[in-house]
Protein backbone atom coordinates (compact mmCIF):
# COMPACT_ATOMS: atom_id res chain seq x y z
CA UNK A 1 95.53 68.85 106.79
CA UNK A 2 93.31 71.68 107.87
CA UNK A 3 94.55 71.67 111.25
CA UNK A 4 98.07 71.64 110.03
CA UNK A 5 97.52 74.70 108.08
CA UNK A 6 96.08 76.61 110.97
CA UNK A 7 99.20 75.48 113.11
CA UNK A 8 101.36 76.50 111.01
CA UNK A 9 99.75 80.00 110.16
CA UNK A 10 99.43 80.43 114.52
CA UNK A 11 103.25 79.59 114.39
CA UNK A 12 103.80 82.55 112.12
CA UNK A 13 101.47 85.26 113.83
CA UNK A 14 99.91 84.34 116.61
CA UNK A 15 96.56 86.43 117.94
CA UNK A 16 94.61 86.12 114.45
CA UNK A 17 92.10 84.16 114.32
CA UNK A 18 92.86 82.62 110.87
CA UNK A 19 89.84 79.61 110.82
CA UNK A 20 87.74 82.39 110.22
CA UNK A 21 89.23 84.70 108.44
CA UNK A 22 87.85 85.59 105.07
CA UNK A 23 90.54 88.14 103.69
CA UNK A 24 94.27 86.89 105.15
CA UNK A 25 96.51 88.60 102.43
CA UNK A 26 93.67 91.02 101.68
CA UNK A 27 93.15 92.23 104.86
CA UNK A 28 97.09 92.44 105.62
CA UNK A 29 97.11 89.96 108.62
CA UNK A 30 100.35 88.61 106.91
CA UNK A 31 102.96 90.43 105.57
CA UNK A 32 105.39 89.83 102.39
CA UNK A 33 107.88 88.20 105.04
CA UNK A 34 104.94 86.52 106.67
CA UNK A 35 103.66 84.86 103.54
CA UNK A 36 107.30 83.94 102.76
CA UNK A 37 107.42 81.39 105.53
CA UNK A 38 104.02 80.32 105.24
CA UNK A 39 104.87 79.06 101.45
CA UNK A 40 108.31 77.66 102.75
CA UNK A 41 106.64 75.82 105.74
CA UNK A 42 103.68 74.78 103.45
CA UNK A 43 106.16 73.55 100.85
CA UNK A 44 108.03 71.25 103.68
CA UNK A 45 105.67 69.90 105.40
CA UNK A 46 103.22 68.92 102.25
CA UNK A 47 105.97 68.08 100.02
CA UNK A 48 104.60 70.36 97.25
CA UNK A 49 106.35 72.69 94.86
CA UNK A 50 104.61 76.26 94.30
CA UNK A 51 104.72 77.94 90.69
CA UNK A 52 104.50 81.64 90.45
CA UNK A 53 100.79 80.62 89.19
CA UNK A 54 99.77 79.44 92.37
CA UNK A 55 101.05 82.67 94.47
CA UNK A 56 98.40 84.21 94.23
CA UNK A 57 96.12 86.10 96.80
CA UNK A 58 92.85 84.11 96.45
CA UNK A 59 94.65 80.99 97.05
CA UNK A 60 95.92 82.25 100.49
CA UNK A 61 93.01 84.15 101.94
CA UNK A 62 91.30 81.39 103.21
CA UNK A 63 92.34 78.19 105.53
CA UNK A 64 90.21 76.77 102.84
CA UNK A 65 91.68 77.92 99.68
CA UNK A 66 95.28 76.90 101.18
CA UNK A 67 93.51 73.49 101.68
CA UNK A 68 92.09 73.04 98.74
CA UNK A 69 95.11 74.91 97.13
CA UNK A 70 97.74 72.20 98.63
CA UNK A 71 95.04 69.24 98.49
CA UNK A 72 95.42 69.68 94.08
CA UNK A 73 99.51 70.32 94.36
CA UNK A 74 99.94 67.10 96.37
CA UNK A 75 97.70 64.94 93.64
């Protein structure tokens, strides 16, 4: 699932190094448009449903916190 994440993330902006990053939406490496797609790709290819409670910044600024974030909408 990780792996997915980080392909689909590359597929939106490429040249970030987002396994690593610490800050994604913090830091600005995606932008409102960005983050847009990444939820709408996330959505499709997990088959998960996002509430307004799960848009949230901390839940995006990490592969791992998308991870873990989809891991407990799929469940």
């Amino acid at each position: 699932m990780r792996e997915k994440i980080i392909e689909i993330l590359n597929s939106i902006k490429k040249n970030v190094d987002f396994e690593n990053a610490e800050a994604i939406i913090d830091d600005g490496l995606l932008e409102s448009f960005d983050i847009i797609r990444l939820t709408t790709r996330l959505a499709d290819e997990f088959d998960v449903e996002f509430t307004a409670a799960e848009l949230v910044p901390e839940n995006f600024n990490t592969v791992d916190a998308i991870t873990e974030m989809i891991e407990e909408l799929a469940e």
